[in-house]
C-alpha atoms as a PDB file:
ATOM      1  CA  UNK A   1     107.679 105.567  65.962  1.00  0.00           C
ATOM      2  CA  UNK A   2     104.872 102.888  66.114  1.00  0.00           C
ATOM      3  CA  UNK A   3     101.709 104.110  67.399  1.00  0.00           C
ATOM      4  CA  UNK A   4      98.159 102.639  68.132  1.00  0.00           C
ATOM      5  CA  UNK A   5      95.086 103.638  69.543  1.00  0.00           C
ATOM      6  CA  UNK A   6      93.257 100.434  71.053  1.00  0.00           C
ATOM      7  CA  UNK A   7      89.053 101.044  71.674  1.00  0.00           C
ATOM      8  CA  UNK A   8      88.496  97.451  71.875  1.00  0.00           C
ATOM      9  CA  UNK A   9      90.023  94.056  73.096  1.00  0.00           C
ATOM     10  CA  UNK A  10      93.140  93.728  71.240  1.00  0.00           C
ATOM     11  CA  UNK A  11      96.815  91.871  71.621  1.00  0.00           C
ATOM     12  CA  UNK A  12      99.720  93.405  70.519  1.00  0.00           C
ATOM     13  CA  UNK A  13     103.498  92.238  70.259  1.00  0.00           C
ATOM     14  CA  UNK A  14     106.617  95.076  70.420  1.00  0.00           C
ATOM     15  CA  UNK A  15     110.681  94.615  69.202  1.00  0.00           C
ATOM     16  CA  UNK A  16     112.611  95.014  72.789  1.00  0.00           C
ATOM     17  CA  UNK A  17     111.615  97.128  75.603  1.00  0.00           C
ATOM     18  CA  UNK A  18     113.913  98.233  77.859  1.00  0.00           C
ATOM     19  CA  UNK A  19     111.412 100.993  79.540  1.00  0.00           C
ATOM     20  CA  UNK A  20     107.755 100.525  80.385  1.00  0.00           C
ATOM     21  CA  UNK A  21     105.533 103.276  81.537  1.00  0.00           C
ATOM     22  CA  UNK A  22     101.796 102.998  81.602  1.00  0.00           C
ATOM     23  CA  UNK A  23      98.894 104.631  83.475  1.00  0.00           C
ATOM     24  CA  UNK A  24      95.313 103.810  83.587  1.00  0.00           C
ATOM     25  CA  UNK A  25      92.166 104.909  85.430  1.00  0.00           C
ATOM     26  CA  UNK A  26      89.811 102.095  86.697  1.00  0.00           C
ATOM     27  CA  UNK A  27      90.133  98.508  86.515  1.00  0.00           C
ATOM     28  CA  UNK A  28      92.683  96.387  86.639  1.00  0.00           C
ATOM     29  CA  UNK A  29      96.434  96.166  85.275  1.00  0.00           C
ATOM     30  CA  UNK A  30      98.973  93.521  85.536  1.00  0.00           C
ATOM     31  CA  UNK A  31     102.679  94.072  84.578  1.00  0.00           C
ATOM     32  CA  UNK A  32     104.316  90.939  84.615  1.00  0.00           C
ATOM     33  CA  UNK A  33     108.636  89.549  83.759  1.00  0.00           C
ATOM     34  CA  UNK A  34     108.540  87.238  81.354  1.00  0.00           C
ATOM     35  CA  UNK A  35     111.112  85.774  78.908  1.00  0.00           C
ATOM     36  CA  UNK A  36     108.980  86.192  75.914  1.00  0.00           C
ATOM     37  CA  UNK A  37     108.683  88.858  73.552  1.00  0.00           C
ATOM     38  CA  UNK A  38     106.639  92.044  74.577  1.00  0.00           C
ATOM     39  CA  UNK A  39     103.695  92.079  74.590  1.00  0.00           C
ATOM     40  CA  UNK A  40      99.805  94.220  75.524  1.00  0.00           C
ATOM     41  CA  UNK A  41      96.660  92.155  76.239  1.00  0.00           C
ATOM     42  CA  UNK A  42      94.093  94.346  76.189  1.00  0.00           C
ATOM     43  CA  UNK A  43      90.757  92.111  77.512  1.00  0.00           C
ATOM     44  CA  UNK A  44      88.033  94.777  78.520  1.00  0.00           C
ATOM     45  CA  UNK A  45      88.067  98.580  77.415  1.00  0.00           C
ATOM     46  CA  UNK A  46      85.588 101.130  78.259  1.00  0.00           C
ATOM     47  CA  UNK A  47      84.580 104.185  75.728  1.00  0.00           C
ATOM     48  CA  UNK A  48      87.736 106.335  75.926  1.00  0.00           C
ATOM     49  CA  UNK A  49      90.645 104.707  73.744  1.00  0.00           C
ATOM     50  CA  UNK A  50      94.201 104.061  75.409  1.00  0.00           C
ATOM     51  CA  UNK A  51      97.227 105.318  73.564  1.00  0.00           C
ATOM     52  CA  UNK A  52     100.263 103.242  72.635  1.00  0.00           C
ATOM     53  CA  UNK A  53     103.495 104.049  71.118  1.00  0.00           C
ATOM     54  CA  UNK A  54     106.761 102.112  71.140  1.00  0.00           C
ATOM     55  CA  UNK A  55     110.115 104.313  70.243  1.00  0.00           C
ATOM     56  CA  UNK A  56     113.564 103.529  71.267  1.00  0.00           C
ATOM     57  CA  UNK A  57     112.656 100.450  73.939  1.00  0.00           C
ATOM     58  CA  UNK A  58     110.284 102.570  75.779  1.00  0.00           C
ATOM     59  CA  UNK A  59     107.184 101.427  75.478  1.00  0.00           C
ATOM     60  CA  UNK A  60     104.402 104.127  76.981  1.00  0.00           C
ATOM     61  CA  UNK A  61     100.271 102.749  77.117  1.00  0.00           C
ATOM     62  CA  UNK A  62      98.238 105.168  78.463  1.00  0.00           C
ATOM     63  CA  UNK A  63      95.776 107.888  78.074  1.00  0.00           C
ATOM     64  CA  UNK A  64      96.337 110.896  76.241  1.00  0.00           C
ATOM     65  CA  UNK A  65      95.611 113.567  79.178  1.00  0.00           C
ATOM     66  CA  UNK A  66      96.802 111.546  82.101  1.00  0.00           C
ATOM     67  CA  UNK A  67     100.712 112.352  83.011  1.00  0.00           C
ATOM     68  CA  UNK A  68     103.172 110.224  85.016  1.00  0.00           C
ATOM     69  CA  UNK A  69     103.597 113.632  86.997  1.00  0.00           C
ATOM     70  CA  UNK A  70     100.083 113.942  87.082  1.00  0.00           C
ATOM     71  CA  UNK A  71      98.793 110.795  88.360  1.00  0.00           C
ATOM     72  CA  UNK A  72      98.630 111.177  92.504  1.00  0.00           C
ATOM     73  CA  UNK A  73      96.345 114.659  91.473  1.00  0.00           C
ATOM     74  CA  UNK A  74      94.289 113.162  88.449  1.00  0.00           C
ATOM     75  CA  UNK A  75      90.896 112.499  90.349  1.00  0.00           C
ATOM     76  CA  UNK A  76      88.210 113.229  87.264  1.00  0.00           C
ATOM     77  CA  UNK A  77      85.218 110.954  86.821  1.00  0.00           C
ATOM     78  CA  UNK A  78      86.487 108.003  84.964  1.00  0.00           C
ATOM     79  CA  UNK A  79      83.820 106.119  83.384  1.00  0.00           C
ATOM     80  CA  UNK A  80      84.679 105.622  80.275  1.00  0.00           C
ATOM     81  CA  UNK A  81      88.404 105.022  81.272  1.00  0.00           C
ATOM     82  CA  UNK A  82      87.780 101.355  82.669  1.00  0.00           C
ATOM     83  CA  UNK A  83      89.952  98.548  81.119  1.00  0.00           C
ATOM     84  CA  UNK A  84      91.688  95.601  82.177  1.00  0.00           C
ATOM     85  CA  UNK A  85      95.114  94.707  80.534  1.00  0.00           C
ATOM     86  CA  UNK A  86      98.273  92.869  80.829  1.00  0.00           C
ATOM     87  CA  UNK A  87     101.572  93.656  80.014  1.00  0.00           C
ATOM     88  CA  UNK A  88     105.105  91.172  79.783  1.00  0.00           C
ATOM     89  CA  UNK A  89     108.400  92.779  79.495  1.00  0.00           C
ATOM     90  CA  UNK A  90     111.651  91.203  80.608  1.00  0.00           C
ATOM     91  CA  UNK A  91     112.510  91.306  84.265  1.00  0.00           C
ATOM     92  CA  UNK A  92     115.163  93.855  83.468  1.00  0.00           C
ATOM     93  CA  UNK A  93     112.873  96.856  82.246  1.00  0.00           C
ATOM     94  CA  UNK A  94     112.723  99.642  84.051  1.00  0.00           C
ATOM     95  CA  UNK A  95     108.636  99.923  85.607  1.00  0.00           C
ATOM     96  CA  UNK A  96     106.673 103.187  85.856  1.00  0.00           C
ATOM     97  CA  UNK A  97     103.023 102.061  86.687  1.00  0.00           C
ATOM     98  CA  UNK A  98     100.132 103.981  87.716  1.00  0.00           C
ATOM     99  CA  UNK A  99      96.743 103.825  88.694  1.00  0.00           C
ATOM    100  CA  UNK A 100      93.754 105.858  89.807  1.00  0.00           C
ATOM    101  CA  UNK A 101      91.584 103.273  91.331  1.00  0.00           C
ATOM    102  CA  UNK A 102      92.555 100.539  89.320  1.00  0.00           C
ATOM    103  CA  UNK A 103      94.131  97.242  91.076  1.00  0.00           C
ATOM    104  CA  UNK A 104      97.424  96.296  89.743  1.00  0.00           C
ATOM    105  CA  UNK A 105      99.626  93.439  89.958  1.00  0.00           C
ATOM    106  CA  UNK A 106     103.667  94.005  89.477  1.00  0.00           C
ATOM    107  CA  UNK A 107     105.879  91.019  89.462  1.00  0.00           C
ATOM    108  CA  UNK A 108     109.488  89.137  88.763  1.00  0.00           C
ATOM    109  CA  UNK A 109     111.552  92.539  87.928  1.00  0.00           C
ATOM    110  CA  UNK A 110     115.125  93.042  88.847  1.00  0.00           C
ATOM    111  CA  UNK A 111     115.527  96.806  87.463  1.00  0.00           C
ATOM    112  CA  UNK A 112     114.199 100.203  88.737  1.00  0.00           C
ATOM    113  CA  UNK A 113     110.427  99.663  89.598  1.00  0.00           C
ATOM    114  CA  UNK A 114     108.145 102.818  90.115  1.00  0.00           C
ATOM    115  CA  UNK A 115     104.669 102.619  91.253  1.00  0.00           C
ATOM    116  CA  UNK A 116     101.758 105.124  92.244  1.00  0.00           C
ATOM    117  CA  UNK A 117      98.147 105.335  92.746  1.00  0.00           C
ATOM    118  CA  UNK A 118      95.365 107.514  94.608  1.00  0.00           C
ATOM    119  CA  UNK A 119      92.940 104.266  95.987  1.00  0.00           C
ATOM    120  CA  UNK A 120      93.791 101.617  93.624  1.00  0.00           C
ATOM    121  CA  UNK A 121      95.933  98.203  95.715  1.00  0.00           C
ATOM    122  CA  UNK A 122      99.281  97.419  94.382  1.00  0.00           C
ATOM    123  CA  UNK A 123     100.615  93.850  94.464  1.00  0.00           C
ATOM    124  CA  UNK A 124     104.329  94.010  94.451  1.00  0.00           C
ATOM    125  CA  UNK A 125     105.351  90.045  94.009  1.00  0.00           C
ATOM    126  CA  UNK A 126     109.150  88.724  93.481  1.00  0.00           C
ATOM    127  CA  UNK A 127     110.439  92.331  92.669  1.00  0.00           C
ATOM    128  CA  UNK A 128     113.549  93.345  93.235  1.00  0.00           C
ATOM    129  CA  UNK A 129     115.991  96.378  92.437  1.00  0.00           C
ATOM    130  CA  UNK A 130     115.092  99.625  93.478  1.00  0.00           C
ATOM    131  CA  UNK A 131     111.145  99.815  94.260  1.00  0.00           C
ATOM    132  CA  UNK A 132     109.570 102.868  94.970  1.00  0.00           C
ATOM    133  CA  UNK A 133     105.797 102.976  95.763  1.00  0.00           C
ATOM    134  CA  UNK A 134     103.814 105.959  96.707  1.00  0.00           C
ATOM    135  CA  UNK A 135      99.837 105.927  97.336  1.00  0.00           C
ATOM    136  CA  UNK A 136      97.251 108.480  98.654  1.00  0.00           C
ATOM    137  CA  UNK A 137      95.091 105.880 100.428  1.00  0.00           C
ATOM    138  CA  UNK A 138      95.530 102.642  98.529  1.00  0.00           C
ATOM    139  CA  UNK A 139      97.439  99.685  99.719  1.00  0.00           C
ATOM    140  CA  UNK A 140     101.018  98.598  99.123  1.00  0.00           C
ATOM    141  CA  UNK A 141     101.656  94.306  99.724  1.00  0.00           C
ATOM    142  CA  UNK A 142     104.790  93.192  98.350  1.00  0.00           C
ATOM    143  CA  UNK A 143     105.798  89.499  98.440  1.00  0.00           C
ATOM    144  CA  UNK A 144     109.435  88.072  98.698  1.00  0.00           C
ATOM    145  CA  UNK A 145     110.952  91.688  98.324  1.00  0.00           C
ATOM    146  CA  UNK A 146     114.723  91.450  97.444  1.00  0.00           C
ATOM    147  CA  UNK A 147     116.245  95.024  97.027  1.00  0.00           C
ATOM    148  CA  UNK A 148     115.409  98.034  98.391  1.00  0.00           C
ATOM    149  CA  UNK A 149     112.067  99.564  98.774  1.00  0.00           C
ATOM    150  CA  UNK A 150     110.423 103.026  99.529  1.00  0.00           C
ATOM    151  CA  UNK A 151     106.888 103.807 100.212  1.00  0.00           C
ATOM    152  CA  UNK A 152     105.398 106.513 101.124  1.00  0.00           C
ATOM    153  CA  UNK A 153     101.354 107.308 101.557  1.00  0.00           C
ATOM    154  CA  UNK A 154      98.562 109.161 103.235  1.00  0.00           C
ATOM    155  CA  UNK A 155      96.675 106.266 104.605  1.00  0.00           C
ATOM    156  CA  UNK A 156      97.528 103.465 102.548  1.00  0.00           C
ATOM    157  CA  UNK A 157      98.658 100.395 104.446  1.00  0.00           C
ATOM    158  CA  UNK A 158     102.174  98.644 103.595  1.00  0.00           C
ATOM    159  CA  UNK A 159     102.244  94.892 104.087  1.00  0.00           C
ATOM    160  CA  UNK A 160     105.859  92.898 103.638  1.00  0.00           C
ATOM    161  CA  UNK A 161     105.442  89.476 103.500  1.00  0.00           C
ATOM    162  CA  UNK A 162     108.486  86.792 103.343  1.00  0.00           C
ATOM    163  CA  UNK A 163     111.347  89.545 102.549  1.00  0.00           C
ATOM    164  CA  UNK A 164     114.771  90.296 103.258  1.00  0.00           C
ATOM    165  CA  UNK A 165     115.154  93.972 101.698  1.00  0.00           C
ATOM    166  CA  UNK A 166     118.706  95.939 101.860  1.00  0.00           C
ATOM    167  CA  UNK A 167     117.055  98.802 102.424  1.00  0.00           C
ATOM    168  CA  UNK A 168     113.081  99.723 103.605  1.00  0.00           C
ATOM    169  CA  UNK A 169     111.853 102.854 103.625  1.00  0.00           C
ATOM    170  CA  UNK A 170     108.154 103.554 104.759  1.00  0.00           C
ATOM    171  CA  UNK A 171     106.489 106.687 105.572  1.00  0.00           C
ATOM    172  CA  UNK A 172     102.795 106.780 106.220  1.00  0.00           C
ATOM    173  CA  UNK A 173     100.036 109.172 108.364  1.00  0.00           C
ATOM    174  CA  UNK A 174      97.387 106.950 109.440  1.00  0.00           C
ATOM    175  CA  UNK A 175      98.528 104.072 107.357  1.00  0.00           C
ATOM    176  CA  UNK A 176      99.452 100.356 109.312  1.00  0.00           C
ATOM    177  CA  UNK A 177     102.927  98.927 108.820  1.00  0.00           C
ATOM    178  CA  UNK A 178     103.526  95.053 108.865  1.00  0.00           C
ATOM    179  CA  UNK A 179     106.944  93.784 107.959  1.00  0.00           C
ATOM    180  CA  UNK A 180     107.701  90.170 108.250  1.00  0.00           C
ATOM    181  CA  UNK A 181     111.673  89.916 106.750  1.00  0.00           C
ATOM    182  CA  UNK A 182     114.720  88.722 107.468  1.00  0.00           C
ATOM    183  CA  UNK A 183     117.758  91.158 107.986  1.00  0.00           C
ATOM    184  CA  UNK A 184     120.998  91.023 105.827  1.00  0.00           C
ATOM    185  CA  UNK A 185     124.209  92.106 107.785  1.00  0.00           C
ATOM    186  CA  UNK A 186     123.877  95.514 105.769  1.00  0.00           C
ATOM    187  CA  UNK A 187     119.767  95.723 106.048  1.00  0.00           C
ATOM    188  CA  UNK A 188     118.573  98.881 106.761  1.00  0.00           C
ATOM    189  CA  UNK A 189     114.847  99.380 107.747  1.00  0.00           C
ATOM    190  CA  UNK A 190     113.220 102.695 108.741  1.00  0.00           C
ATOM    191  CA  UNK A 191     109.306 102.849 108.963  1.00  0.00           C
ATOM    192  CA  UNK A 192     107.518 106.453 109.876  1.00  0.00           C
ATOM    193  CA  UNK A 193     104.258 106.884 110.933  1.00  0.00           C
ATOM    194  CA  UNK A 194     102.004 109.174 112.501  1.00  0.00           C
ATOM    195  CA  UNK A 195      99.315 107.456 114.458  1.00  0.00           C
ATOM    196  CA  UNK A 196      99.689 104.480 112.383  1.00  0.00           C
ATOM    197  CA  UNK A 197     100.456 101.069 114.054  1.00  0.00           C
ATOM    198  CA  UNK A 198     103.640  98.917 112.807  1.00  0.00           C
ATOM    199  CA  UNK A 199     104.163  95.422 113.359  1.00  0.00           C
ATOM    200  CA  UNK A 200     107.680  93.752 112.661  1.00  0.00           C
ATOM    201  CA  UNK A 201     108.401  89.872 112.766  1.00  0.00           C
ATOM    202  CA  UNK A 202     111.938  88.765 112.806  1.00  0.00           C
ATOM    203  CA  UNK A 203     113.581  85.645 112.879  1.00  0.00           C
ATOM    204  CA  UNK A 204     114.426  84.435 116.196  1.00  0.00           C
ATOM    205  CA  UNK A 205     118.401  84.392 115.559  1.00  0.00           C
ATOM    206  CA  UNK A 206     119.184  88.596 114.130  1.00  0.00           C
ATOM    207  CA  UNK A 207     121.782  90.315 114.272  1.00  0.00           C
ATOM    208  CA  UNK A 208     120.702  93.815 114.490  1.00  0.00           C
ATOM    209  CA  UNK A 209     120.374  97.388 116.218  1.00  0.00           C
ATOM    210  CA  UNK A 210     116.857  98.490 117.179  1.00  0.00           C
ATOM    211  CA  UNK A 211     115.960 101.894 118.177  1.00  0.00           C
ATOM    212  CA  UNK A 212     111.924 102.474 118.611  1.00  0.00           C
ATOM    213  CA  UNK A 213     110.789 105.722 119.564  1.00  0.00           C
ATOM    214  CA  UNK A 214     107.081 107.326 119.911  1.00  0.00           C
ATOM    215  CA  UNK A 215     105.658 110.025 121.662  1.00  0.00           C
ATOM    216  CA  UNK A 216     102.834 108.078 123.243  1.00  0.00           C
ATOM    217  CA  UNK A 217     102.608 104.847 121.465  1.00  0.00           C
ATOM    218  CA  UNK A 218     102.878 101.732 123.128  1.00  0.00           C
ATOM    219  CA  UNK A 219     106.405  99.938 121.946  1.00  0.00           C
ATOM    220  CA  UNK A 220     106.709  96.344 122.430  1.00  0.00           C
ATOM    221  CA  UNK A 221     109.185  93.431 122.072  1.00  0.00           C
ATOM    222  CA  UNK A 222     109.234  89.562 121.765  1.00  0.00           C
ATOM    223  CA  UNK A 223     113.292  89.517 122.114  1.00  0.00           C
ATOM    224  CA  UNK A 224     114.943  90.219 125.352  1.00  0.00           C
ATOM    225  CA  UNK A 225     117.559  92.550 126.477  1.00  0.00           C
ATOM    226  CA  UNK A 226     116.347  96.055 124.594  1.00  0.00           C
ATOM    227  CA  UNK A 227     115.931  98.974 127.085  1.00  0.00           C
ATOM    228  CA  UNK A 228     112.444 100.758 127.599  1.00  0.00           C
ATOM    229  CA  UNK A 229     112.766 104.310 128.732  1.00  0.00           C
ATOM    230  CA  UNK A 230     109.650 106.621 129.225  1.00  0.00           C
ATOM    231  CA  UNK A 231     109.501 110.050 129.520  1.00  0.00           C
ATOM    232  CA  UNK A 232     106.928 113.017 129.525  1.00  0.00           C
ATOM    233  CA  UNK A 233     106.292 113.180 125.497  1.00  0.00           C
ATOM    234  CA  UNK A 234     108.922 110.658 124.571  1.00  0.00           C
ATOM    235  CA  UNK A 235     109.074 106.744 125.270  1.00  0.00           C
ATOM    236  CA  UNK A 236     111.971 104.505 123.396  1.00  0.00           C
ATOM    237  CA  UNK A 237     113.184 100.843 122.906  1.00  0.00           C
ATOM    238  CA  UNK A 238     116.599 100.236 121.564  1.00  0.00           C
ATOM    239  CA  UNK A 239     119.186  97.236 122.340  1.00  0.00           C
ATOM    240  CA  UNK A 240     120.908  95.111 120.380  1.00  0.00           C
ATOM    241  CA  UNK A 241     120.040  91.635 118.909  1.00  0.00           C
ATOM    242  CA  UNK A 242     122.623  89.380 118.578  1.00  0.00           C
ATOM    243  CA  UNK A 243     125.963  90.463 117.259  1.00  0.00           C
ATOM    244  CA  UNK A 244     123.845  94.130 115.693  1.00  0.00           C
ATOM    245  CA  UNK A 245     125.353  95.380 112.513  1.00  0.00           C
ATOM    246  CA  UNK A 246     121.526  95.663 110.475  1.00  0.00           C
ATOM    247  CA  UNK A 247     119.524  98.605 111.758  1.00  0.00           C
ATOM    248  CA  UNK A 248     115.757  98.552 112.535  1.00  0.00           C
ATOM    249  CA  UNK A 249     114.356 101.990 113.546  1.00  0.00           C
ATOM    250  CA  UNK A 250     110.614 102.702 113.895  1.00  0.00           C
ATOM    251  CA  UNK A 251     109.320 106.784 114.897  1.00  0.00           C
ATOM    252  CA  UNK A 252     105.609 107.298 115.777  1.00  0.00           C
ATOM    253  CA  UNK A 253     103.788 110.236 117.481  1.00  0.00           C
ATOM    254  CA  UNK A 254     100.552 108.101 118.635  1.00  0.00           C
ATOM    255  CA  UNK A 255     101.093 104.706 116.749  1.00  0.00           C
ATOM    256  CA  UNK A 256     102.475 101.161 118.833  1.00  0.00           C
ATOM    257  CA  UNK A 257     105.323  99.681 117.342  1.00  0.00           C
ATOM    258  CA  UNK A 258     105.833  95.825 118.161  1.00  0.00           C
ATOM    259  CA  UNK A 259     108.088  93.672 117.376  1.00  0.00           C
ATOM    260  CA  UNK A 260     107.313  90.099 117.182  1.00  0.00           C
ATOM    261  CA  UNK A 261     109.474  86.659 116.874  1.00  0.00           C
ATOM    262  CA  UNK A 262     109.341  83.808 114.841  1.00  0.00           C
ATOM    263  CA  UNK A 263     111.102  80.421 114.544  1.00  0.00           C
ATOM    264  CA  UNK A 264     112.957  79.726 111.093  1.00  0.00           C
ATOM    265  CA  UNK A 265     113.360  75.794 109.521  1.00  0.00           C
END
């Protein structure tokens, strides 16, 4: 099993990877598809070493006391454990990224994608497959999402720009939503919050069934013909758009939920 231990800038080139899973601390990290062979950039590095070993496809760059597992609770002084890197690995390798505080960039994979961090931002761009993301208070923005993704955080704000996911899953406290996508026939979006707003933008022409329901949140629509009821403690907007069959559903306690149009070329 090939192993390295990397204190300074380095490059490094792997046989196939079929698995990545990496964690840093501070800094920044990009993770990017690409048809070449593997390969770790390594342009800044702070005092404490990262670890590397390749065995079996899986391909692992991290450091040696910080767990996958352990990430979300791994809130130490970092100082030393600054570095920026970049990673390519085909578009069909399974992801496992995470970050303390670090930014990080994900984009062009097609395979299983699984990202986490405490305050660090997380670009999600062109991925599809099954995405999970999960933050404490760090932000999610994913661009032309294809596939299905799940994200879940404390106060972390999730932005979806230009998608048409199958499924969306989004569960946040205090976090803001904002969805601009498309729906497929068989898309299924469900965004929680607490007292966090959400904002939705559909095309003009859907075909969907909406059902928006708060506890004292303002709900608001740009399409006609979906029913507002109000009652002590519970308020609700649900209709159908067009010919229904996709499902949009939205549940606050205190947050607005509004839906917005938009015209399509």
């Amino acid at each position: 099993m090939p192993k390295w231990t990397i204190d300074k800038p380095d490059q490094l080139t792997f046989d196939p990877v079929d698995r990545l899973s990496v964690r840093i601390v501070a800094g920044h990290l990009a993770v990017l598809a690409s048809d070449g062979p593997p390969s770790l950039e390594i342009s800044e590095i702070g005092a404490d070493p990262l670890f590397v070993d390749h065995e079996d496809g899986h391909l692992t760059v991290t450091y040696g006391d910080l767990s996958w597992e352990g990430v979300l609770g791994w809130l130490r002084p970092g100082g030393g454990r600054r570095c920026t890197i970049t990673l390519t690995v085909p578009k069909t390798c399974r992801v496992e990224a995470g970050v303390i505080s670090a930014g990080a960039v994900v984009a062009g994979f097609e395979a299983r994608t699984r990202v986490r961090s405490v305050s660090g931002d997380i670009v999600l761009d062109g991925v599809s497959g099954d995405v999970n993301a999960e933050t404490v208070s760090g932000s999610v923005e994913s661009r032309a999402l294809a596939g299905d993704l799940s994200f879940t955080s404390v106060s972390g704000e999730l932005t979806v720009a230009d998608g048409a996911p199958r499924r969306l899953r989004a569960n946040t406290v205090n976090g803001t939503i904002t969805a601009d996508i498309a729906l497929d026939p068989t898309s299924h979006v469900t965004l929680n919050t607490v007292a966090g707003p959400i904002w939705l933008r559909l095309p003009r022409v859907t075909d969907g069934d909406v059902a928006f329901r708060s506890m004292s949140g303002n709900l608001e629509s740009a399409f006609p013909g979906l029913t507002y009821n109000s009652h002590p403690g519970s308020r609700s907007l649900t209709g159908r758009l067009g010919g229904g069959m996709a499902s949009l559903n939205a549940t606050t306690v205190s947050g607005g939920v509004t839906l917005l149009s938009k015209e399509t070329e």
